[in-house]
PDB file of N, CA and C in Angstrom:
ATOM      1  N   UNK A   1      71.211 102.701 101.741  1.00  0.00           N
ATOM      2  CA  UNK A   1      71.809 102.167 100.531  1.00  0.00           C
ATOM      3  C   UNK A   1      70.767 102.207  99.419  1.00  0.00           C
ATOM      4  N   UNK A   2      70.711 102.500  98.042  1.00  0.00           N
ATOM      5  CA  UNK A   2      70.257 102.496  97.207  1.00  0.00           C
ATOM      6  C   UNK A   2      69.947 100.944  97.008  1.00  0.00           C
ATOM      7  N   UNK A   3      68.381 101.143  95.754  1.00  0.00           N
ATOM      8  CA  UNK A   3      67.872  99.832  95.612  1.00  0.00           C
ATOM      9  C   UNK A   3      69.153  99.397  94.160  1.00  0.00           C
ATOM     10  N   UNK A   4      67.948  98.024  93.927  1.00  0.00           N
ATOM     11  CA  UNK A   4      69.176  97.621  92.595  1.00  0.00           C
ATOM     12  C   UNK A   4      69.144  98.900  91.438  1.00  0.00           C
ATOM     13  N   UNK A   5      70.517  98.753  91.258  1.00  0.00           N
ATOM     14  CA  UNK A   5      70.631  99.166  89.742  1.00  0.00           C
ATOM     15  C   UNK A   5      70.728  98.238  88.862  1.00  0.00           C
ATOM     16  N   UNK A   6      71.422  97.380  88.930  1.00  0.00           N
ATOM     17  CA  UNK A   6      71.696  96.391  87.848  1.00  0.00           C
ATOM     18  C   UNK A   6      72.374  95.297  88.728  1.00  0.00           C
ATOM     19  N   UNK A   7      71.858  93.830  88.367  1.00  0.00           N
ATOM     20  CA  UNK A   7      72.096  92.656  88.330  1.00  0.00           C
ATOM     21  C   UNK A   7      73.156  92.199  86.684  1.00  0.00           C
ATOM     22  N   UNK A   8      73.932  91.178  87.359  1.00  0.00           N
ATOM     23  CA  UNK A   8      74.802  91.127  85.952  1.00  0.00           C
ATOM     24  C   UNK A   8      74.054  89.501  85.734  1.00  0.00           C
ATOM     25  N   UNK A   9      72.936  89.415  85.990  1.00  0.00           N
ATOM     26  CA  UNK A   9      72.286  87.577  85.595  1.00  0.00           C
ATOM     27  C   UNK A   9      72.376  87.153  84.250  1.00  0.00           C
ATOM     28  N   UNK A  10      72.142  88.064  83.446  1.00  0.00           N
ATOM     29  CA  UNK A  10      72.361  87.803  81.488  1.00  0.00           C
ATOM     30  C   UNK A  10      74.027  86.794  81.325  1.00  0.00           C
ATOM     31  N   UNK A  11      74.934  87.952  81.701  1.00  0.00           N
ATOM     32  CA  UNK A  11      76.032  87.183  81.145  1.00  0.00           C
ATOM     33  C   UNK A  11      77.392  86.554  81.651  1.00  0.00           C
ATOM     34  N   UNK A  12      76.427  85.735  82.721  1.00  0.00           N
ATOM     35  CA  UNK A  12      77.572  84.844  83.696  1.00  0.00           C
ATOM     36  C   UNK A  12      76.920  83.987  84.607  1.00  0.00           C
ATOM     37  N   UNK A  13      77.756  82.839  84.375  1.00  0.00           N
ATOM     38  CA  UNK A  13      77.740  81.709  85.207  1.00  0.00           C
ATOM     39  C   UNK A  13      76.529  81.803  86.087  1.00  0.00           C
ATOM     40  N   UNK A  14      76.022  80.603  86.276  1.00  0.00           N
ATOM     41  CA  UNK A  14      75.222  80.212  87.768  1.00  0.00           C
ATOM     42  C   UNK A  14      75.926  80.373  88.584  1.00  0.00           C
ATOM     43  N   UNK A  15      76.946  79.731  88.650  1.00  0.00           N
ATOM     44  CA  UNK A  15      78.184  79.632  89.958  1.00  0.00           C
ATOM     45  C   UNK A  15      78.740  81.346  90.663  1.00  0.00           C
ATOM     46  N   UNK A  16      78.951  81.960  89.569  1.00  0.00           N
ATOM     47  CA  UNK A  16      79.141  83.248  89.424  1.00  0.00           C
ATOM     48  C   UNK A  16      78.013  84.455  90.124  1.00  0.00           C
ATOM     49  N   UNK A  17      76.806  83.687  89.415  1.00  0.00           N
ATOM     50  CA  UNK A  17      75.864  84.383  90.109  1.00  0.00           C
ATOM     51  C   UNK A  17      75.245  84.512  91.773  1.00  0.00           C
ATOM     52  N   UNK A  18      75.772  82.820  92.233  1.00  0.00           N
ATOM     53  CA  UNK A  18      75.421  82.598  93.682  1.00  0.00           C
ATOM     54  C   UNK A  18      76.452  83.279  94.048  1.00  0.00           C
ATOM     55  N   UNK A  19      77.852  84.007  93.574  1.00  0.00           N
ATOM     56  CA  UNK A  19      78.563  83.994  94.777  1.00  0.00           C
ATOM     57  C   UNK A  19      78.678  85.655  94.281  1.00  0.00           C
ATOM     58  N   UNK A  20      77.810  86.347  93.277  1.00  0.00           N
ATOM     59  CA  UNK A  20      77.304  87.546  93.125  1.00  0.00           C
ATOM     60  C   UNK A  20      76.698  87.421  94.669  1.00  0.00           C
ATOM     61  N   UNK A  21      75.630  87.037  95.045  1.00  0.00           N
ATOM     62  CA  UNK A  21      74.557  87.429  95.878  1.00  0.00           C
ATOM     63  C   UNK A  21      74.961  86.912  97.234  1.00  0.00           C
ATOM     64  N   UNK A  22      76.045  86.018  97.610  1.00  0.00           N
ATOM     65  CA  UNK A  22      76.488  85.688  99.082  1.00  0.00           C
ATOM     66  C   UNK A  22      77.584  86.920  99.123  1.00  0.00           C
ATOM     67  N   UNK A  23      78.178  87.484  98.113  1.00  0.00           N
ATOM     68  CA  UNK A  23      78.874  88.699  98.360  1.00  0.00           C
ATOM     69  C   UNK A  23      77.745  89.656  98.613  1.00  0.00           C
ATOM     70  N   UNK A  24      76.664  90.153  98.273  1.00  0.00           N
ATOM     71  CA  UNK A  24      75.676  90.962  98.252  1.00  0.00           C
ATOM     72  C   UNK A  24      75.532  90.828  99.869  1.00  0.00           C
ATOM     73  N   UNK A  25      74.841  89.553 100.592  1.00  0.00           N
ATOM     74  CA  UNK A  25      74.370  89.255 101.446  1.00  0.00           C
ATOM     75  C   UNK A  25      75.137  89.655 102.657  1.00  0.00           C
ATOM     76  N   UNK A  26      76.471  89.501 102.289  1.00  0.00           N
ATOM     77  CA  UNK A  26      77.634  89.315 103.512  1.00  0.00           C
ATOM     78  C   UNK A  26      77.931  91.246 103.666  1.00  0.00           C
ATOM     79  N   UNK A  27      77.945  92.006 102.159  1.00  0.00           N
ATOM     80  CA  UNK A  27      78.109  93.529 102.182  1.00  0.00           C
ATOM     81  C   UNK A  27      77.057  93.754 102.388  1.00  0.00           C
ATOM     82  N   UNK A  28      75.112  93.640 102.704  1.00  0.00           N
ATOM     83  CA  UNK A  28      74.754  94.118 103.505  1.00  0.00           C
ATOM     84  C   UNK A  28      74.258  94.131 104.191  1.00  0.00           C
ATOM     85  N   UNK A  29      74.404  93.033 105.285  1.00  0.00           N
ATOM     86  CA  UNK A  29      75.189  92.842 106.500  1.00  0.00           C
ATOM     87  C   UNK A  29      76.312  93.514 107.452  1.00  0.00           C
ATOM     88  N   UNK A  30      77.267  94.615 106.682  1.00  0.00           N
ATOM     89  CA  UNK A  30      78.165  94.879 107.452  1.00  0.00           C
ATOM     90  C   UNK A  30      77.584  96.301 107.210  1.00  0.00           C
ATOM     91  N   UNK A  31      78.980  97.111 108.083  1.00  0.00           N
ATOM     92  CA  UNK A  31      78.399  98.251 107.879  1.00  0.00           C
ATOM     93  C   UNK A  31      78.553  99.384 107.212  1.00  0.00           C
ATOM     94  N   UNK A  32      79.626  98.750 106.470  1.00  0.00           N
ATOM     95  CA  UNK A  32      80.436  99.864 105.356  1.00  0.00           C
ATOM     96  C   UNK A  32      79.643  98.989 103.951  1.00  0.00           C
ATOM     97  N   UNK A  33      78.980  98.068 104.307  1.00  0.00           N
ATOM     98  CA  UNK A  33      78.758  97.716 103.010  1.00  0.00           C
ATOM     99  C   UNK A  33      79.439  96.933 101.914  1.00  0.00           C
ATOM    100  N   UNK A  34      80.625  96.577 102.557  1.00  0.00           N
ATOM    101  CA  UNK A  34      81.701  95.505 102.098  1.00  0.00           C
ATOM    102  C   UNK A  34      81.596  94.379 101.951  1.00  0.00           C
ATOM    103  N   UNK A  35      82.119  93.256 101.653  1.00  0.00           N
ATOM    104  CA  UNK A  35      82.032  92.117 101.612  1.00  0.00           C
ATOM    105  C   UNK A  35      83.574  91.737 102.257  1.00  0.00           C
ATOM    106  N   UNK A  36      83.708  91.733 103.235  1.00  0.00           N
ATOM    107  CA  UNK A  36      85.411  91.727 103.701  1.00  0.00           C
ATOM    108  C   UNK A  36      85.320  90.069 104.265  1.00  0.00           C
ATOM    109  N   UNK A  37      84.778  88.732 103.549  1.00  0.00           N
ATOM    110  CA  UNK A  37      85.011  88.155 103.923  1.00  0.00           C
ATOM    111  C   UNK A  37      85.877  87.267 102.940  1.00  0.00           C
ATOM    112  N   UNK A  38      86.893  85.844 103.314  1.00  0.00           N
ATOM    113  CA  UNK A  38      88.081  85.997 102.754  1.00  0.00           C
ATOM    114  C   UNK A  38      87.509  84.782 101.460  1.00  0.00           C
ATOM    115  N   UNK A  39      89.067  84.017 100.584  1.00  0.00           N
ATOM    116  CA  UNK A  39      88.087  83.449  99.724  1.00  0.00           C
ATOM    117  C   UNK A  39      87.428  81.981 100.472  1.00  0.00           C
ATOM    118  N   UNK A  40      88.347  81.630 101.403  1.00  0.00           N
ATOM    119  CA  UNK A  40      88.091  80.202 101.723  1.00  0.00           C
ATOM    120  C   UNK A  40      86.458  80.323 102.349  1.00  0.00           C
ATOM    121  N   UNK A  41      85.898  81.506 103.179  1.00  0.00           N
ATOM    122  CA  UNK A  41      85.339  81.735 103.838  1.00  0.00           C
ATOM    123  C   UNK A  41      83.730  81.743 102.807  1.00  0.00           C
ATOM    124  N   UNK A  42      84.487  82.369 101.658  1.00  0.00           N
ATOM    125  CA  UNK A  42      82.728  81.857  99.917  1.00  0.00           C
ATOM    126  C   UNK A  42      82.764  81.005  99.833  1.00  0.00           C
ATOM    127  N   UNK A  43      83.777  80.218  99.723  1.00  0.00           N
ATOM    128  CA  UNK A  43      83.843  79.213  99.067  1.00  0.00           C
ATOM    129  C   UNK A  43      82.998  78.276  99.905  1.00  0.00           C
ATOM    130  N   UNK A  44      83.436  78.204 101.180  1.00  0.00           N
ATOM    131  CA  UNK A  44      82.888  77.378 102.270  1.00  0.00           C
ATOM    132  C   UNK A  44      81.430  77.391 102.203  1.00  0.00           C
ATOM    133  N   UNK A  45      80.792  78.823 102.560  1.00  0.00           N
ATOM    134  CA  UNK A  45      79.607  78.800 102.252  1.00  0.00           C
ATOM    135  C   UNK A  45      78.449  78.580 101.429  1.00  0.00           C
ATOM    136  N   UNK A  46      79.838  78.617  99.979  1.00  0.00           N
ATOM    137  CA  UNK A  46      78.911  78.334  98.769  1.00  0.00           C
ATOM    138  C   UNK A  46      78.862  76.987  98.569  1.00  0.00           C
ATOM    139  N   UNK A  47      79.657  75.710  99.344  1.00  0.00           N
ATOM    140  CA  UNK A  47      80.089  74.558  99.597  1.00  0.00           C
ATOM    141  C   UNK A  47      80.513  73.753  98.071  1.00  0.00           C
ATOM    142  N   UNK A  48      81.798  75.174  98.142  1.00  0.00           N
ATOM    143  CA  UNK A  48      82.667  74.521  96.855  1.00  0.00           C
ATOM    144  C   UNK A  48      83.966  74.528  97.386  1.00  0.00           C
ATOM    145  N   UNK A  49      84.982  74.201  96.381  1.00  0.00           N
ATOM    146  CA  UNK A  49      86.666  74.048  96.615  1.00  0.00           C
ATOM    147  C   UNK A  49      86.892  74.996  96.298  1.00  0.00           C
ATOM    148  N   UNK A  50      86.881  76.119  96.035  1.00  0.00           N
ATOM    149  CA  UNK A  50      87.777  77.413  95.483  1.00  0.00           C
ATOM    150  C   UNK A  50      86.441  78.223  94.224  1.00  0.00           C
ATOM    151  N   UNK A  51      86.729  79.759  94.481  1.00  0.00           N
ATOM    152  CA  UNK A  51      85.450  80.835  94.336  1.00  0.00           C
ATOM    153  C   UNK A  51      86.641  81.271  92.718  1.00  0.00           C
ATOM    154  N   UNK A  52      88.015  80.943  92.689  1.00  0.00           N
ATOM    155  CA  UNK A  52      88.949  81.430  91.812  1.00  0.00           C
ATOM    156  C   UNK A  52      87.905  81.773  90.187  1.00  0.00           C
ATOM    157  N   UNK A  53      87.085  80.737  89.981  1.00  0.00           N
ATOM    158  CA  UNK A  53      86.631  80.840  88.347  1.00  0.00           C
ATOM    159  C   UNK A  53      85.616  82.049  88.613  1.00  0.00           C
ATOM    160  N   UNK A  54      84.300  81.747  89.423  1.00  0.00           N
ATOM    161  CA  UNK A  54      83.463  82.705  89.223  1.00  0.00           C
ATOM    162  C   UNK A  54      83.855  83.949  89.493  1.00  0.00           C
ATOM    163  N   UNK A  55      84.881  84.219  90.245  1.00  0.00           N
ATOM    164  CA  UNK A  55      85.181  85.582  90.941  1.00  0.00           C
ATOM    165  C   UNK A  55      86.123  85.983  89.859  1.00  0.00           C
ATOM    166  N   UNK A  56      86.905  85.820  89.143  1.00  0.00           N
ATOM    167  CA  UNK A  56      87.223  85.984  88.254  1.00  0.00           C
ATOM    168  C   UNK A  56      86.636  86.367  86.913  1.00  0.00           C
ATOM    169  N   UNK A  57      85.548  85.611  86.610  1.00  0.00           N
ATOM    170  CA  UNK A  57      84.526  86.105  85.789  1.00  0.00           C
ATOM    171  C   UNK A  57      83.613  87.566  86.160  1.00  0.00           C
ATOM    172  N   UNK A  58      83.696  87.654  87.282  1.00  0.00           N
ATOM    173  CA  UNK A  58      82.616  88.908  87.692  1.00  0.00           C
ATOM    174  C   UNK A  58      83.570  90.117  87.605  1.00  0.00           C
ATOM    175  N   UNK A  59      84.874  89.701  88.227  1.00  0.00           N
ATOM    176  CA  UNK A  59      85.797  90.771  87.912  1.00  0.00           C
ATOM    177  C   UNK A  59      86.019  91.278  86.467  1.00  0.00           C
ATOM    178  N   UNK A  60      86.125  90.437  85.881  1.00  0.00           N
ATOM    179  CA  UNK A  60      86.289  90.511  84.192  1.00  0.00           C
ATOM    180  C   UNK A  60      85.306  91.292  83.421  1.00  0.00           C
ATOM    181  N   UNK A  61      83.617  90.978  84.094  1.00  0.00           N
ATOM    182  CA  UNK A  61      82.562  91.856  83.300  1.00  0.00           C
ATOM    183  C   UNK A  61      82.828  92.778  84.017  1.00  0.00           C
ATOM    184  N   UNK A  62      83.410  93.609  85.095  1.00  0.00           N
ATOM    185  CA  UNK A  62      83.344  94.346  85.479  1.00  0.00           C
ATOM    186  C   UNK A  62      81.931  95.231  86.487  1.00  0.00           C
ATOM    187  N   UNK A  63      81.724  93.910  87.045  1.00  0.00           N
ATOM    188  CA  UNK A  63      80.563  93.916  88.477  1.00  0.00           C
ATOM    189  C   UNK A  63      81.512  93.798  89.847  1.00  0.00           C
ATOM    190  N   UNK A  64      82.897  93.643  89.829  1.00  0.00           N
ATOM    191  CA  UNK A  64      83.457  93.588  91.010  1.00  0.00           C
ATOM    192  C   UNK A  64      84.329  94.771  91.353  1.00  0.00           C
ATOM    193  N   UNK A  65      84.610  95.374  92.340  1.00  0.00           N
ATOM    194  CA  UNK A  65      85.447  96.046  92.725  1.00  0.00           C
ATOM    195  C   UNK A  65      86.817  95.073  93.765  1.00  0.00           C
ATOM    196  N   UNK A  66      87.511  95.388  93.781  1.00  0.00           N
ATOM    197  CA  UNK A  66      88.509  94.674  94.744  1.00  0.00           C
ATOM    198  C   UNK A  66      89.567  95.515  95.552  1.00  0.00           C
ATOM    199  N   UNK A  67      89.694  96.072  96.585  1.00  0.00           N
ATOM    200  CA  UNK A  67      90.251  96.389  97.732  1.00  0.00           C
ATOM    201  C   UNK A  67      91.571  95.898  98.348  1.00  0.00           C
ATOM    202  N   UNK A  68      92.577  96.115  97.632  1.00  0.00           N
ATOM    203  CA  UNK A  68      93.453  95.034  98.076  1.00  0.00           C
ATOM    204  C   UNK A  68      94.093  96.168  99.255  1.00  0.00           C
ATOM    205  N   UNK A  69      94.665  95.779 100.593  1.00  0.00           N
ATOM    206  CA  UNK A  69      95.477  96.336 101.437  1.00  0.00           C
ATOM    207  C   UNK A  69      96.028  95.607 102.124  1.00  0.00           C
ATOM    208  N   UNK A  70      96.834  95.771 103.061  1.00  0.00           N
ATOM    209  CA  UNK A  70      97.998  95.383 103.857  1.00  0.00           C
ATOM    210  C   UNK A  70      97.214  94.251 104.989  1.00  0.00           C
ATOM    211  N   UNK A  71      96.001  94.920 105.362  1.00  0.00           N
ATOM    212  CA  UNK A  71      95.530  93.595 106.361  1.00  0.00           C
ATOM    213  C   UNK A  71      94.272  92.707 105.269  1.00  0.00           C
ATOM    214  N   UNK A  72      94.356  92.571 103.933  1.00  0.00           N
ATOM    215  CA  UNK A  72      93.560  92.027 103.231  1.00  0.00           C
ATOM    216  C   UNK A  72      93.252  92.441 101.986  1.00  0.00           C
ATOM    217  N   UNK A  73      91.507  91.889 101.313  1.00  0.00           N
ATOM    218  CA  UNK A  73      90.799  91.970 100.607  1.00  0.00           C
ATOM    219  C   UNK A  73      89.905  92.233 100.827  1.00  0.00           C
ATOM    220  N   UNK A  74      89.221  93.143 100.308  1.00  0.00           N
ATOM    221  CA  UNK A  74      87.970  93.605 100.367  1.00  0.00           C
ATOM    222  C   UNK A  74      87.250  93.692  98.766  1.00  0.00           C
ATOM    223  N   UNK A  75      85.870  93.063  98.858  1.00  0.00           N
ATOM    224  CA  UNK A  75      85.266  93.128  98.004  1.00  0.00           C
ATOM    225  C   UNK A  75      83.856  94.199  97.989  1.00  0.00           C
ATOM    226  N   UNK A  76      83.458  95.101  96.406  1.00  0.00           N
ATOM    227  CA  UNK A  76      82.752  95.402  96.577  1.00  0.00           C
ATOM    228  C   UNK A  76      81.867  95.341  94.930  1.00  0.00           C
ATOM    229  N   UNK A  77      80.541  95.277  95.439  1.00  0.00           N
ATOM    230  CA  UNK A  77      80.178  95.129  94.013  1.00  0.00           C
ATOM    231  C   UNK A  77      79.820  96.497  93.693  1.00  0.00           C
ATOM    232  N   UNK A  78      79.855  97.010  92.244  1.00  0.00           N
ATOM    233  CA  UNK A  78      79.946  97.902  91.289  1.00  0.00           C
ATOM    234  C   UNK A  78      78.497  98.831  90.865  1.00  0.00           C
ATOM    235  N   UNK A  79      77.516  97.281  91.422  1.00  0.00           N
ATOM    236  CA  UNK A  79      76.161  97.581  91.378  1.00  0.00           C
ATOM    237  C   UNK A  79      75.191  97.893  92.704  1.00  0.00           C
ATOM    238  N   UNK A  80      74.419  98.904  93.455  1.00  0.00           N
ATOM    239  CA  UNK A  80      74.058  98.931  94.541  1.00  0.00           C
ATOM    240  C   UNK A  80      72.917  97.705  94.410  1.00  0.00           C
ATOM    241  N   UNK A  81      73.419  96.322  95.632  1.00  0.00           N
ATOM    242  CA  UNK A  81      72.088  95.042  95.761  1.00  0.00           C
ATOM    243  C   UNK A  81      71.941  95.052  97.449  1.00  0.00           C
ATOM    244  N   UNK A  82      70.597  95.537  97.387  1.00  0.00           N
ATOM    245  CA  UNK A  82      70.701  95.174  98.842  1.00  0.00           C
ATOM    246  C   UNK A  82      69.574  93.691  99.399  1.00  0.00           C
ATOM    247  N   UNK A  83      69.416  93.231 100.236  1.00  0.00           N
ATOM    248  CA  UNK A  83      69.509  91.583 100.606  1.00  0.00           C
ATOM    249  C   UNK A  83      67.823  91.700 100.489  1.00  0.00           C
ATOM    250  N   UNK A  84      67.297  93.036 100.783  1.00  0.00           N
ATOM    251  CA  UNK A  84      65.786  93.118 100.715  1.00  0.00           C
ATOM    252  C   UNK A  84      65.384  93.128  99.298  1.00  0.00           C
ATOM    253  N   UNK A  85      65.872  93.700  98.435  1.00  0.00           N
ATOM    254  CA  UNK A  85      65.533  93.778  96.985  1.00  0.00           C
ATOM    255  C   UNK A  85      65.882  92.185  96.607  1.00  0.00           C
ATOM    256  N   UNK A  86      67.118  90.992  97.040  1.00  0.00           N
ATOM    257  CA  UNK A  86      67.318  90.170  96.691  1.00  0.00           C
ATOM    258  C   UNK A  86      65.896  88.981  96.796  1.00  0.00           C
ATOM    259  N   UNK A  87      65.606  89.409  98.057  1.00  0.00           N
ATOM    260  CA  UNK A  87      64.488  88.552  98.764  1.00  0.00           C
ATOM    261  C   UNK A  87      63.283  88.420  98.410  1.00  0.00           C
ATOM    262  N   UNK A  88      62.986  89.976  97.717  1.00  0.00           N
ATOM    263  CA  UNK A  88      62.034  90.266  97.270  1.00  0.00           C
ATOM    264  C   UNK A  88      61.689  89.849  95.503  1.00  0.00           C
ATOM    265  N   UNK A  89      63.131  89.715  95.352  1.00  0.00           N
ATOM    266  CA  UNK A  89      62.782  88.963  93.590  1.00  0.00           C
ATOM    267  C   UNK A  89      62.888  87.768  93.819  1.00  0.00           C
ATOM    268  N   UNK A  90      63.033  86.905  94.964  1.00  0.00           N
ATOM    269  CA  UNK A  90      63.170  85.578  94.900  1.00  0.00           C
ATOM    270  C   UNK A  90      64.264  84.740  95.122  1.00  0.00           C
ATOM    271  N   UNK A  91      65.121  85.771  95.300  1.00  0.00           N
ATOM    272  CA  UNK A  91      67.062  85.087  94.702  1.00  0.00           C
ATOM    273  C   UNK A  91      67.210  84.403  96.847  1.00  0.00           C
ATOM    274  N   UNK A  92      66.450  84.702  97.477  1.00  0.00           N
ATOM    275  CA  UNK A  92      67.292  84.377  99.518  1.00  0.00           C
ATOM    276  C   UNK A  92      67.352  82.413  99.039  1.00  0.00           C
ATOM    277  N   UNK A  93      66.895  82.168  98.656  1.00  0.00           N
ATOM    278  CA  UNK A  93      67.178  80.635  98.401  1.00  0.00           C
ATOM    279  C   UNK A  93      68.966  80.358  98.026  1.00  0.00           C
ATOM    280  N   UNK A  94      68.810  81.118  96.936  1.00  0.00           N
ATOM    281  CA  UNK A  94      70.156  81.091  96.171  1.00  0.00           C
ATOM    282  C   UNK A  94      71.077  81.507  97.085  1.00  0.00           C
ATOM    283  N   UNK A  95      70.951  82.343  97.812  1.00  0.00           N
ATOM    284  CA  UNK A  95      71.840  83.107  98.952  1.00  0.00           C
ATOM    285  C   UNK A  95      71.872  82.279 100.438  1.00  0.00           C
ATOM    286  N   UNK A  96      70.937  81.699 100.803  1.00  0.00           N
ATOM    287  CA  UNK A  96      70.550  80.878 101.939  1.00  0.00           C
ATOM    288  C   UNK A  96      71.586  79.709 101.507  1.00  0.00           C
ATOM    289  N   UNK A  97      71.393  78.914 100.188  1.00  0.00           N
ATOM    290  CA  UNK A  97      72.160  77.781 100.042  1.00  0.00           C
ATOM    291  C   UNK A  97      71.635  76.608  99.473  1.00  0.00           C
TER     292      UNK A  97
END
């Protein structure tokens, strides 16, 4: 996988941004590079009630991709982040929790 290209940190949310990088974390982790996990499942981790505002915002600047099909959602971000480049600027806190 390619290193970063671009982080969208300038123009969105904190909230937005942690659940930038637990999507990062969770796509690469798998092996297509996806983030195929569902919303209750961010939300949980990000230990909020609903991901609806920030994920919405990321979709809007246009850092999200979205996957919709018959057995789900799939998320992907727009920008190549992988969890070593995250770790390495400092952000595994933000992603840890």
């Amino acid at each position: 996988m390619a290193r970063l290209l671009a982080v969208p940190w300038r123009i969105v949310s904190d909230e937005a941004r942690i659940l930038f990088l637990h999507i990062a974390k969770i796509a690469d982790d798998d092996e297509d590079d996806v983030c195929h996990a569902s919303d209750e499942e961010l939300a949980s981790a990000m230990g909020v009630d609903s991901i609806k505002k920030p994920f919405e915002e990321l979709k809007k600047a246009r850092y999200m991709i979205v996957d919709e099909t018959s057995e789900g959602r799939s998320l992907r971000l727009r920008y190549d982040v992988t969890l070593d480049f995250l770790e390495a600027a400092g952000y595994h806190e933000a992603v840890k929790g």
